[in-house]
C-alpha atoms as a PDB file:
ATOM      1  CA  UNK A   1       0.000   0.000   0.000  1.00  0.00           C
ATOM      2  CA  UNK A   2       1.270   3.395  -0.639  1.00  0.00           C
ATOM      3  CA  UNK A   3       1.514   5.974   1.874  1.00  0.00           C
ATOM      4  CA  UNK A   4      -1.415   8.745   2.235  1.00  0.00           C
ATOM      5  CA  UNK A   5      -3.416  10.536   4.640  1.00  0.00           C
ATOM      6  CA  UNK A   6      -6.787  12.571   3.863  1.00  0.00           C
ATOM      7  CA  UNK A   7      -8.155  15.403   6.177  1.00  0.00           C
ATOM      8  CA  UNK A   8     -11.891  14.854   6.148  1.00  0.00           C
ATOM      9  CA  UNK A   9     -14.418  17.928   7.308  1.00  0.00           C
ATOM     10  CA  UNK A  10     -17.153  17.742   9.975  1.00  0.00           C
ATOM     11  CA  UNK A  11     -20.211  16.133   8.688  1.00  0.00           C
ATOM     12  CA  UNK A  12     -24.088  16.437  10.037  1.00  0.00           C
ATOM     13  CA  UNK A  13     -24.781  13.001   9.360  1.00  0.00           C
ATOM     14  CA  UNK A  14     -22.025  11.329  10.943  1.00  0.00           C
ATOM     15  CA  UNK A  15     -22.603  13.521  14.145  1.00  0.00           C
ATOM     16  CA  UNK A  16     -25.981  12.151  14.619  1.00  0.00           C
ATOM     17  CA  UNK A  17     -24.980   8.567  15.172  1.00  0.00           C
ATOM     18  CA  UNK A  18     -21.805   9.684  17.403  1.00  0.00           C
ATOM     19  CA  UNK A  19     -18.686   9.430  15.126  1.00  0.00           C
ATOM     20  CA  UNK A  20     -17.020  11.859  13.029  1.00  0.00           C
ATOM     21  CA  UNK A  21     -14.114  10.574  10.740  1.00  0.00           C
ATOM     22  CA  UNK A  22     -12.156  13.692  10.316  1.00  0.00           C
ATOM     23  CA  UNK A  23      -8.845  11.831   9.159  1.00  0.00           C
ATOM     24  CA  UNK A  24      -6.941   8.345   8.369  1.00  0.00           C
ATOM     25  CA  UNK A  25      -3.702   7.494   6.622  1.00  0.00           C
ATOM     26  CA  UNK A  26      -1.462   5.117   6.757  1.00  0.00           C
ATOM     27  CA  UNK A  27       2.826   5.305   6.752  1.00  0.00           C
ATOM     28  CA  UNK A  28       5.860   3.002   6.450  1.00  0.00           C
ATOM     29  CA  UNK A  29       8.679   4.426   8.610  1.00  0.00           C
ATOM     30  CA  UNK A  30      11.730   2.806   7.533  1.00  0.00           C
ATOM     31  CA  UNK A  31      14.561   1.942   9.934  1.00  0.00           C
ATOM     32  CA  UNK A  32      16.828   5.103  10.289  1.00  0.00           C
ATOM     33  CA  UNK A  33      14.169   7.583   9.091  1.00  0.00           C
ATOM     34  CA  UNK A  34      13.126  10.920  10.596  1.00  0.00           C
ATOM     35  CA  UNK A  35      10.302  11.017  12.190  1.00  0.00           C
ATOM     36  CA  UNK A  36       7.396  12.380  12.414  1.00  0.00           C
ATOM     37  CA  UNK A  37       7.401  13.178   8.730  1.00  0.00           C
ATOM     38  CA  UNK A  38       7.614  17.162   7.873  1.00  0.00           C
ATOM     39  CA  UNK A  39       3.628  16.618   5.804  1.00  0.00           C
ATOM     40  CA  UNK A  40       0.707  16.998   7.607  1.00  0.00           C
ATOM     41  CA  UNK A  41      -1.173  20.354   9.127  1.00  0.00           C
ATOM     42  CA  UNK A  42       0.108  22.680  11.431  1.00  0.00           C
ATOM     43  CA  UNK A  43      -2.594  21.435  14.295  1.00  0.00           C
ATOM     44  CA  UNK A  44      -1.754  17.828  14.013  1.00  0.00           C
ATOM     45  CA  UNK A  45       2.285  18.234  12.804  1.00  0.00           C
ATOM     46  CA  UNK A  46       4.619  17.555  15.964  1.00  0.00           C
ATOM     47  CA  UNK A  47       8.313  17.461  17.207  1.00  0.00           C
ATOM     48  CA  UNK A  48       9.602  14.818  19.885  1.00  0.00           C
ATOM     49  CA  UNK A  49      10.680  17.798  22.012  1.00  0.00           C
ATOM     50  CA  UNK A  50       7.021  19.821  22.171  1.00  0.00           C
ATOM     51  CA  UNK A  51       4.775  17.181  22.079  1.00  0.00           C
ATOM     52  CA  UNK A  52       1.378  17.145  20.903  1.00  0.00           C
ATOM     53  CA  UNK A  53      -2.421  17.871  22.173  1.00  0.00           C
ATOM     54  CA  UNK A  54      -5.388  17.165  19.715  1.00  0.00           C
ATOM     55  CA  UNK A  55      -8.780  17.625  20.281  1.00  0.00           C
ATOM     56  CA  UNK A  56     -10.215  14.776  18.824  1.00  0.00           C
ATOM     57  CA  UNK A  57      -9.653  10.971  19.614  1.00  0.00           C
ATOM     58  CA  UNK A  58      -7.099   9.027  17.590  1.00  0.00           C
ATOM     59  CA  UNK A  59      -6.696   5.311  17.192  1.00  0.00           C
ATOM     60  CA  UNK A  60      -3.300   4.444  15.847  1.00  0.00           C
ATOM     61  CA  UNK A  61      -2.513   0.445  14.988  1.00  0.00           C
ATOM     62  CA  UNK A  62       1.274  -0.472  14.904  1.00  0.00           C
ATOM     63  CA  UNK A  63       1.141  -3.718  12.118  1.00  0.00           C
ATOM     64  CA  UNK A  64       5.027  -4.180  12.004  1.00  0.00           C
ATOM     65  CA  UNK A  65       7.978  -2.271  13.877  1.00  0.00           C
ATOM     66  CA  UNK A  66       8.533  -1.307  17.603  1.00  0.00           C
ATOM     67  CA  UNK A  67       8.829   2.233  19.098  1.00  0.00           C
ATOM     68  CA  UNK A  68       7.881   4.157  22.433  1.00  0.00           C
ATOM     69  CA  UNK A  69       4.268   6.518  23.411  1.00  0.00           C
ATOM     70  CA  UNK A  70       4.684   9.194  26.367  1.00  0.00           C
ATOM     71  CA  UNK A  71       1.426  10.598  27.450  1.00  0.00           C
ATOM     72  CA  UNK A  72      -0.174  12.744  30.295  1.00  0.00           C
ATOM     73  CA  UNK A  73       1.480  15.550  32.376  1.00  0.00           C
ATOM     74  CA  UNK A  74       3.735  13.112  34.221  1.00  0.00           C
ATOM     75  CA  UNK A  75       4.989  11.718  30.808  1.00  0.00           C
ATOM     76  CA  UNK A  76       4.432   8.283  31.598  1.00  0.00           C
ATOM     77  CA  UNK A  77       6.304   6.137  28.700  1.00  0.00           C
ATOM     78  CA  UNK A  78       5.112   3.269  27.380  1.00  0.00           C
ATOM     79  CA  UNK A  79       6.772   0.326  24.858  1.00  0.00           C
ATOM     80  CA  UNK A  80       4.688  -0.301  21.679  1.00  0.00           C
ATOM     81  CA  UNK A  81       5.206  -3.152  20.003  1.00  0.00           C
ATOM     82  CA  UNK A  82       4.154  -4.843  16.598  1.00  0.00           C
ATOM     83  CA  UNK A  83       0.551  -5.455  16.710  1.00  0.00           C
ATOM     84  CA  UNK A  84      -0.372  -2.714  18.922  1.00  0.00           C
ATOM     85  CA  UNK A  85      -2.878  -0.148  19.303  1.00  0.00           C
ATOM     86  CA  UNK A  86      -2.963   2.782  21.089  1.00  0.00           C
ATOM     87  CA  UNK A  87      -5.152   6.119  21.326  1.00  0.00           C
ATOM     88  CA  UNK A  88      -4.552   9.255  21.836  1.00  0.00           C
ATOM     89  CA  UNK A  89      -7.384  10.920  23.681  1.00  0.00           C
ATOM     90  CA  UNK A  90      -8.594  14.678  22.976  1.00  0.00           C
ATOM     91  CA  UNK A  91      -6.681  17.164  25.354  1.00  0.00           C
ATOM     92  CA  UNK A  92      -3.929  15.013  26.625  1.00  0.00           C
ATOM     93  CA  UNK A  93      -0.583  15.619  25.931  1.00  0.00           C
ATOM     94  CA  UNK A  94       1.212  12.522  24.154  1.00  0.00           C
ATOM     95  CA  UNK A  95       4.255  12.256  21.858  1.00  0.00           C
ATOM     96  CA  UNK A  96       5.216   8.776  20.079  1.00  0.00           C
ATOM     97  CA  UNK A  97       7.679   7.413  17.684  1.00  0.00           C
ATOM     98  CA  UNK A  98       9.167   4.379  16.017  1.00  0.00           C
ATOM     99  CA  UNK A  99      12.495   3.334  17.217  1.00  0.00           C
ATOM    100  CA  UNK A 100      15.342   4.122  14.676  1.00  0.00           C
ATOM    101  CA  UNK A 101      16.175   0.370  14.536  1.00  0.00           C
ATOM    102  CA  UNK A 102      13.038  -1.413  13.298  1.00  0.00           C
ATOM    103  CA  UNK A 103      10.398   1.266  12.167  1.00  0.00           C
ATOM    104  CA  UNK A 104       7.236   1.228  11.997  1.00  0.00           C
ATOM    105  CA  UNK A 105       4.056   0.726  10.096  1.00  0.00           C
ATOM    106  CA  UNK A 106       1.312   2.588  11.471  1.00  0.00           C
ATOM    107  CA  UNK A 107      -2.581   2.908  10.544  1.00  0.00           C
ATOM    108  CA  UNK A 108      -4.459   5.831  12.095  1.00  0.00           C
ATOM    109  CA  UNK A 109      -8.399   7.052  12.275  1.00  0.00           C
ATOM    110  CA  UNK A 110      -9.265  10.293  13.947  1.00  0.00           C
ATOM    111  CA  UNK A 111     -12.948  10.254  15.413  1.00  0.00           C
ATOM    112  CA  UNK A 112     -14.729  12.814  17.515  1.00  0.00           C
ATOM    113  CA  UNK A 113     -18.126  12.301  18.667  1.00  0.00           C
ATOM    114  CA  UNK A 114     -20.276  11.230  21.909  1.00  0.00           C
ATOM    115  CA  UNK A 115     -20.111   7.417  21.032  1.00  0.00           C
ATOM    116  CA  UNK A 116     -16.184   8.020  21.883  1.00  0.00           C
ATOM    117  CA  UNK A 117     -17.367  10.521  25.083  1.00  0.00           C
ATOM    118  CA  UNK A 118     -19.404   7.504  26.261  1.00  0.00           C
ATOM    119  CA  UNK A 119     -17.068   5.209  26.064  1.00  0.00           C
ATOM    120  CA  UNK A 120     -14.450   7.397  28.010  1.00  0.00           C
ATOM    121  CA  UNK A 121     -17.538   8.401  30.584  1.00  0.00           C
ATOM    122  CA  UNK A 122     -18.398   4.771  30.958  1.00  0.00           C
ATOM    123  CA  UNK A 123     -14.294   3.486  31.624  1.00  0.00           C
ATOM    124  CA  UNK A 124     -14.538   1.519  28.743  1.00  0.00           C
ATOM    125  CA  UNK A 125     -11.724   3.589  27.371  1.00  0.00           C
ATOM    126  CA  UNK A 126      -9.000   5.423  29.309  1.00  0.00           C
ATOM    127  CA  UNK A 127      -6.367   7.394  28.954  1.00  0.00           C
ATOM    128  CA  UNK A 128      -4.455   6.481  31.407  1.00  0.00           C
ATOM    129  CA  UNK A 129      -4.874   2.834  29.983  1.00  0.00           C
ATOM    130  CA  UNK A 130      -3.805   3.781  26.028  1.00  0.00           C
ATOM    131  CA  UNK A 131      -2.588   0.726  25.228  1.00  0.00           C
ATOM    132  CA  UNK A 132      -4.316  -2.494  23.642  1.00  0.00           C
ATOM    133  CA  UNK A 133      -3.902  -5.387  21.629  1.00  0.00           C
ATOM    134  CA  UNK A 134      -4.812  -5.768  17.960  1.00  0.00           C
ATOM    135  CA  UNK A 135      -6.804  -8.319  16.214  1.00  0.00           C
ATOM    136  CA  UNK A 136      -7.788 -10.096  12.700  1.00  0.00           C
ATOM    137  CA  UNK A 137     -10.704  -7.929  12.808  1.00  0.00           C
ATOM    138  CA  UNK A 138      -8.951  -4.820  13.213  1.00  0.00           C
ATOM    139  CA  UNK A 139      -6.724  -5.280  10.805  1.00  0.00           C
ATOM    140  CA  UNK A 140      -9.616  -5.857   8.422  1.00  0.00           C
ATOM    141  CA  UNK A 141     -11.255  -2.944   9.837  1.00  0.00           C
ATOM    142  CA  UNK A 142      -8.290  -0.540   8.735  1.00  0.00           C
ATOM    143  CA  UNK A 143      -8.286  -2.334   5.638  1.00  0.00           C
ATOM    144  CA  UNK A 144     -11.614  -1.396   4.916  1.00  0.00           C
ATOM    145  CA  UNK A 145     -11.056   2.205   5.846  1.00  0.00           C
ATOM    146  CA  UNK A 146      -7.959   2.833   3.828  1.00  0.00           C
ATOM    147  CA  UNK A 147      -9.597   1.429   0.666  1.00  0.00           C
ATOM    148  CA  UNK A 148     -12.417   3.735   1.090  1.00  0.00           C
ATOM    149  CA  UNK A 149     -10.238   6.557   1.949  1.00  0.00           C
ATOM    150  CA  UNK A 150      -8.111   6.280  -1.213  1.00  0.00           C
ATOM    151  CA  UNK A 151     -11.334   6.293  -3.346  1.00  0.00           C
ATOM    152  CA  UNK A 152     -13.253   8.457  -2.541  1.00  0.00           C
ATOM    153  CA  UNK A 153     -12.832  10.228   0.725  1.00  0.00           C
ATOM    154  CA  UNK A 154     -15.367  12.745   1.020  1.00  0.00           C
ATOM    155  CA  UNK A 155     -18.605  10.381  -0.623  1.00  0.00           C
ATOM    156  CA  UNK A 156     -16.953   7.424   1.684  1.00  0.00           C
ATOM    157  CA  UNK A 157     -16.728   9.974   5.170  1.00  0.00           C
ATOM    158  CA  UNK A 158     -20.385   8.406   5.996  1.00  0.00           C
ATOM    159  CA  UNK A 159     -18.877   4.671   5.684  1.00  0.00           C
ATOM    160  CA  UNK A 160     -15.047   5.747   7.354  1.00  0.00           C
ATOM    161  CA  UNK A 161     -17.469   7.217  10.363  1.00  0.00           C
ATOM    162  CA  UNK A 162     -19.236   3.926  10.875  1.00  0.00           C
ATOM    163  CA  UNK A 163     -15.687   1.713  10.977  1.00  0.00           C
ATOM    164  CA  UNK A 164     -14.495   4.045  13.362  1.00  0.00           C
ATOM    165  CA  UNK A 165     -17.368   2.811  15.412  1.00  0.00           C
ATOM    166  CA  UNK A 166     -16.312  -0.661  14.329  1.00  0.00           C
ATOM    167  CA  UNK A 167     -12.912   0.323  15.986  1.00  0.00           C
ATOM    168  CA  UNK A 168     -14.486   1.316  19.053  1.00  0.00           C
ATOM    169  CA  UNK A 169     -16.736  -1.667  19.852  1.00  0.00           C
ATOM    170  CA  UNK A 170     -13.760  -4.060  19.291  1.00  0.00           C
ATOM    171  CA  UNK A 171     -11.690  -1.851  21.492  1.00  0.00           C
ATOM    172  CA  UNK A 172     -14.280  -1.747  24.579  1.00  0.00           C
ATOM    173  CA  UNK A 173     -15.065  -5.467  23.584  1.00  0.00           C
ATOM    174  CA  UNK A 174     -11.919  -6.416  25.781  1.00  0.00           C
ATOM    175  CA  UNK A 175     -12.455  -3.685  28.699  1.00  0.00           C
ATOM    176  CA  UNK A 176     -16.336  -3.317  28.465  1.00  0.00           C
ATOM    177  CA  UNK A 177     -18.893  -3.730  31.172  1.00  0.00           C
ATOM    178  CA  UNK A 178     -18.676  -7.485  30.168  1.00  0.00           C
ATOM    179  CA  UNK A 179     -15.721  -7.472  31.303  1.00  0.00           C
ATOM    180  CA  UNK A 180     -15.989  -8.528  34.655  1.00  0.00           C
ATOM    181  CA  UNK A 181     -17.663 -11.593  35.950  1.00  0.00           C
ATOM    182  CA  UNK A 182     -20.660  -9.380  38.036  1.00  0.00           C
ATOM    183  CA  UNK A 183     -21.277  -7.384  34.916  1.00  0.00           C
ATOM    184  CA  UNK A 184     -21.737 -10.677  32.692  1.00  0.00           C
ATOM    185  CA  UNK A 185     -23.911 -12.589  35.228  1.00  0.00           C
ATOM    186  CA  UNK A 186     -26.501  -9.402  34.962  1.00  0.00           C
ATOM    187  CA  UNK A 187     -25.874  -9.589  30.848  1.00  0.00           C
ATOM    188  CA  UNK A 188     -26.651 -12.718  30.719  1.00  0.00           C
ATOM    189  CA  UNK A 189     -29.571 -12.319  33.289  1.00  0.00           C
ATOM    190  CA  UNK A 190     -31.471  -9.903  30.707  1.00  0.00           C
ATOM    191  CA  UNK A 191     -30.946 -11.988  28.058  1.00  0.00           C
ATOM    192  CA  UNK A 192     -32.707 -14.822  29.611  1.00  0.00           C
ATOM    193  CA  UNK A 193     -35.524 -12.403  30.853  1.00  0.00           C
ATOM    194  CA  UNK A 194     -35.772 -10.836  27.385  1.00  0.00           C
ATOM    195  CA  UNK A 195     -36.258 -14.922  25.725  1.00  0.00           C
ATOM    196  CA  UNK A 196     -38.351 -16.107  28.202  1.00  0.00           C
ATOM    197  CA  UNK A 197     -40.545 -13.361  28.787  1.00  0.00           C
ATOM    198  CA  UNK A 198     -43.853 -15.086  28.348  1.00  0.00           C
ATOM    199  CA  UNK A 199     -42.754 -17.376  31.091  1.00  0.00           C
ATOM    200  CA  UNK A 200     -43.361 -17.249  35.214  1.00  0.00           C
ATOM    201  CA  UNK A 201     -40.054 -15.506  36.693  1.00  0.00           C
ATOM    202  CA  UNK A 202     -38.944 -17.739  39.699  1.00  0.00           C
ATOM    203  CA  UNK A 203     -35.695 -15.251  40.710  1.00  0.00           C
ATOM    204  CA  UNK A 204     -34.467 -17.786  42.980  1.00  0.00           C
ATOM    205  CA  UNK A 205     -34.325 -20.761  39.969  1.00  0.00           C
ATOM    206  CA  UNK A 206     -32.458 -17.526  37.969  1.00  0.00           C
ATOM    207  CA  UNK A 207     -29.775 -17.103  40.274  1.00  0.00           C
ATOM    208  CA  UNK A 208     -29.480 -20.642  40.276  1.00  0.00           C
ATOM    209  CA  UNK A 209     -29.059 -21.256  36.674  1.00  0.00           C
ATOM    210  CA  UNK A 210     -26.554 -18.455  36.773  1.00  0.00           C
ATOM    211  CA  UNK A 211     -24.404 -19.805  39.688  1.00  0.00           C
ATOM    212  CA  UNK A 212     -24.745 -17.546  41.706  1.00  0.00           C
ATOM    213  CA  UNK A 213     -27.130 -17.038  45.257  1.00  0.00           C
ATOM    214  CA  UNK A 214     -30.060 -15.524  45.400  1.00  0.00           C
ATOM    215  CA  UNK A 215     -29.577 -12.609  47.670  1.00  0.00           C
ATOM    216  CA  UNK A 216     -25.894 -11.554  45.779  1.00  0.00           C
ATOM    217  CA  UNK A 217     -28.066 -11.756  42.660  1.00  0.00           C
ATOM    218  CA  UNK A 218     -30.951  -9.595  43.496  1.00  0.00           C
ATOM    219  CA  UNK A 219     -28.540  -6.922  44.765  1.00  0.00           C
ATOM    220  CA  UNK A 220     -26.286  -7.162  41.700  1.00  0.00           C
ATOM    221  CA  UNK A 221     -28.890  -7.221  39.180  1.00  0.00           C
ATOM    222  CA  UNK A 222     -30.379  -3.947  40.961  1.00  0.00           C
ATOM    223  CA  UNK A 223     -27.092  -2.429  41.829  1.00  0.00           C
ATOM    224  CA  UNK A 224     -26.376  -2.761  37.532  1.00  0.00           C
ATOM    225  CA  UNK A 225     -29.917  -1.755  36.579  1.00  0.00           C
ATOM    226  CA  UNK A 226     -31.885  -0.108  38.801  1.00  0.00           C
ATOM    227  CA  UNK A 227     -34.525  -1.981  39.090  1.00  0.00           C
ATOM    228  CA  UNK A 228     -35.183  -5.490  40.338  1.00  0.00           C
ATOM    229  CA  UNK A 229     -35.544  -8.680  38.111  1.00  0.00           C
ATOM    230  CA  UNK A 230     -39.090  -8.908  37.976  1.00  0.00           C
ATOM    231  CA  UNK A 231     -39.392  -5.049  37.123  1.00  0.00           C
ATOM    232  CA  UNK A 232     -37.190  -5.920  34.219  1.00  0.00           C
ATOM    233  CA  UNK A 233     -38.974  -8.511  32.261  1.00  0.00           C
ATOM    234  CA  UNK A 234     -42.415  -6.704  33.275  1.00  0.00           C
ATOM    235  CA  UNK A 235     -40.883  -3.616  30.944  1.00  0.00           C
ATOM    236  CA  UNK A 236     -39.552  -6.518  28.686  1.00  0.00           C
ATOM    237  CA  UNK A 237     -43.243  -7.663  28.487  1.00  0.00           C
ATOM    238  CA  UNK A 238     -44.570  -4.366  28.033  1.00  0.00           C
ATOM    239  CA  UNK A 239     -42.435  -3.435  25.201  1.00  0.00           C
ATOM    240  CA  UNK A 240     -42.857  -6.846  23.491  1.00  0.00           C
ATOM    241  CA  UNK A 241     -46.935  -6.403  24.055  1.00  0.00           C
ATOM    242  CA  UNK A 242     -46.786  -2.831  22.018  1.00  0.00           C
ATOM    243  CA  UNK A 243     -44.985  -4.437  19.533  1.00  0.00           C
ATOM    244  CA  UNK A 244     -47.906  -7.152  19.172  1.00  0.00           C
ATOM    245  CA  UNK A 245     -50.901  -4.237  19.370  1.00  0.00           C
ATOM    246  CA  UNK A 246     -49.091  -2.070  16.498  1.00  0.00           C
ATOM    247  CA  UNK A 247     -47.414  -5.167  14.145  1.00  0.00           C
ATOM    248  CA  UNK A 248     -50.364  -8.029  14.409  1.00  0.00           C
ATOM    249  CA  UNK A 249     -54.321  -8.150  14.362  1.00  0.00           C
ATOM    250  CA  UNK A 250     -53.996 -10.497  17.902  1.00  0.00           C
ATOM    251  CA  UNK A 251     -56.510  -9.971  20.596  1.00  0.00           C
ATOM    252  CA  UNK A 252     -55.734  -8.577  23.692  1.00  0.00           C
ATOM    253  CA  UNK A 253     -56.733 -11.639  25.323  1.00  0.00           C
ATOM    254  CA  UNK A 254     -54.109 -13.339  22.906  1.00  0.00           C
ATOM    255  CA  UNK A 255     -50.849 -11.500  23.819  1.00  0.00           C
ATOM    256  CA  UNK A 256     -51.939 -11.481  27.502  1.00  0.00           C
ATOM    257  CA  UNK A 257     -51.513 -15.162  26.992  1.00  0.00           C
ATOM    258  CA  UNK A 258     -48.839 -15.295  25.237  1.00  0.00           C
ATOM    259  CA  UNK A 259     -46.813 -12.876  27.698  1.00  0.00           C
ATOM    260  CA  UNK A 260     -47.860 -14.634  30.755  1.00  0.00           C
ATOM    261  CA  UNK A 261     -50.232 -12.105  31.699  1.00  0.00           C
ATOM    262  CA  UNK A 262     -52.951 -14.025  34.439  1.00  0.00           C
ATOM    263  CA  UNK A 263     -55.671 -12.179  32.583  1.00  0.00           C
ATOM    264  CA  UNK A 264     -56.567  -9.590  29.613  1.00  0.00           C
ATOM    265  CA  UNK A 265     -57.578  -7.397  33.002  1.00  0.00           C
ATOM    266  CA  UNK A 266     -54.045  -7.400  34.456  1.00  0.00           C
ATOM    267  CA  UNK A 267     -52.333  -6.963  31.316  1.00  0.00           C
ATOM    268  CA  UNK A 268     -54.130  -4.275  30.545  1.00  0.00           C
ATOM    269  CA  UNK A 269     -53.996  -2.543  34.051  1.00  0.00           C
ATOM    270  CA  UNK A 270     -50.095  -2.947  34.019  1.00  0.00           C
ATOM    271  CA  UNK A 271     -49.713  -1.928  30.578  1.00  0.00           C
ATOM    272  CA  UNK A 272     -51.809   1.463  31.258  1.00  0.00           C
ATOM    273  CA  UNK A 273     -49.113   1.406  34.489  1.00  0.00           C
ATOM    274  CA  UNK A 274     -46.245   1.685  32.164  1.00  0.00           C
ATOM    275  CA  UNK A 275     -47.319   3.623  29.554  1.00  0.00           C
ATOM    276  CA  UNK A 276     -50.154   5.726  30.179  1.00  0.00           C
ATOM    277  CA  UNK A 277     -52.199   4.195  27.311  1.00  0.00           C
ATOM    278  CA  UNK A 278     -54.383   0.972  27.421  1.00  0.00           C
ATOM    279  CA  UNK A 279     -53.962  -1.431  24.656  1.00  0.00           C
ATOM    280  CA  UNK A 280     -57.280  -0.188  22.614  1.00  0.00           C
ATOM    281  CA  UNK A 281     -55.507   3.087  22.928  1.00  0.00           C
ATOM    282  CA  UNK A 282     -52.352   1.660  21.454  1.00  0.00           C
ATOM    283  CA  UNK A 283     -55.195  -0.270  18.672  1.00  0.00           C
ATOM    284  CA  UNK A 284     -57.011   3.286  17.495  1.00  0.00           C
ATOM    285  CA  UNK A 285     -54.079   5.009  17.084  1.00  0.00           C
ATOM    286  CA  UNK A 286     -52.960   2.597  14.557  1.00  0.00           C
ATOM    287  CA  UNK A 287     -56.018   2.555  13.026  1.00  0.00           C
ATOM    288  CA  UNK A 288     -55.931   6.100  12.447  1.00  0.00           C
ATOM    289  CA  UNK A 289     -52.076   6.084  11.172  1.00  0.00           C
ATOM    290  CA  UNK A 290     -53.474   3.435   8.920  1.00  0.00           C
ATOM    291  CA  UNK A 291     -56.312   5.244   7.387  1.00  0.00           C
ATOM    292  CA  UNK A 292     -54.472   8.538   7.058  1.00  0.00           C
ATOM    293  CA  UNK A 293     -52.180   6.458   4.874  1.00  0.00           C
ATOM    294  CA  UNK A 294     -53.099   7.506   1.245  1.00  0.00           C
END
């Protein structure tokens, strides 16, 4: 691949789902070569002695060669090896470079947008934690973006904004909520409650399937959601029952059935407890939407 970069504007469209590309390249540093090279814009050109603050996140993948990242106001230094990736967060003070020796080869994205701020606001990503391993999928991620860089950057910034998203899931996939055994015990607690939602909750036969007691799971499962087990699936229920009144001609009667409702009376009285509406409610309205349809 030949060397390139591409400066990419701000862009309404890629805002609204949370990701702005704004630029992506890709160099081969050969051994013995200066570094960084004397090309790119004033705001985003460095030298090893001053450093470097953006204001945007970057994600920078090492595929071959060695070299060295100092970040943060106590210049903490950090080895970066082949297969590495690390980012560079928006407002934090980093410098990197290959060593002289080996080189690098390094693929970069620069994204700004609140998908990024969650992550960071969440501790899925942190800066004082830059550092992470690569993957198969990441390199075909990069792949992807550099071909669509180099033909047509601008028509493409749409497509570059939703890899850089790809990027970010596979990065928090390692350090996200899942991460941790409590966190995956409550995942895994919804999804059961989400396929069996039609069914009687027992929470103590939950926990049990899960491994875990029944008291350490009710607290974890509120402490992680806010609400208790059985408030879950009954909001599970809920939004599964809406979906029924406004997709399918099935009687009230029916999808209180089929939800494990005891009666068309108490699904109705906790659906009008969740939503305001009763299910007729939910019915006429999409009668109307249907006959306004020309």
């Amino acid at each position: 691949m030949q060397n390139y970069f591409v400066y990419m504007p701000d862009n309404r469209l890629c805002a609204a789902w949370g990701c702005t590309a704004v630029s992506t390249g890709y160099t081969e540093i050969e051994p013995n070569s200066a570094y960084p090279p004397s090309r790119h814009p004033d705001d985003h050109h460095f030298s090893w002695s001053r450093g470097r603050v953006l204001n945007a996140y970057q994600v920078v993948q090492i595929s071959a060669g060695s070299g060295r990242l100092e970040f943060g106001p106590e210049r903490r230094q950090v080895a970066i090896t082949e297969g590495s990736i690390f980012l560079l967060f928006p407002g934090v003070w980093h410098r990197f470079a290959p060593d002289r020796r080996t080189g690098w080869v390094e693929h970069w994205i620069e994204c700004r947008g609140h998908a990024f701020d969650f992550a960071c606001d969440a501790g899925l990503l942190r800066p004082e934690r830059p550092v992470h391993p690569s993957s198969a999928e990441i390199l075909r991620v990069f792949a992807s973006i550099h071909a669509l860089a180099q033909d047509d950057t601008l028509r493409n910034q749409p497509l570059i904004s939703t890899l850089g998203l790809q990027l970010l899931a596979h990065l928090c996939r390692a350090t996200d909520l899942n991460g941790n055994a409590s966190s995956r015990i409550v995942d895994r607690a919804r999804m059961i409650l989400m396929e069996r939602c039609g069914q009687p909750l027992l929470v103590e036969k939950l926990a049990a399937e899960l491994g875990v007691s029944y008291p350490y799971f009710r607290r974890l499962f509120r402490a992680q959601t806010g609400m208790s087990a059985k408030q879950y699936q009954m909001i599970v229920r809920i939004q599964r029952a809406r979906d029924f009144l406004v997709n399918t001609d099935k009687s009230v009667k029916e999808i209180a059935g089929l939800l494990g409702f005891h009666s068309a009376f108490h699904f109705s009285t906790q659906f009008h407890q969740q939503t305001g509406a009763s299910p007729s409610d939910i019915r006429s309205a999409k009668k109307n939407l249907v006959n306004k349809t020309p």
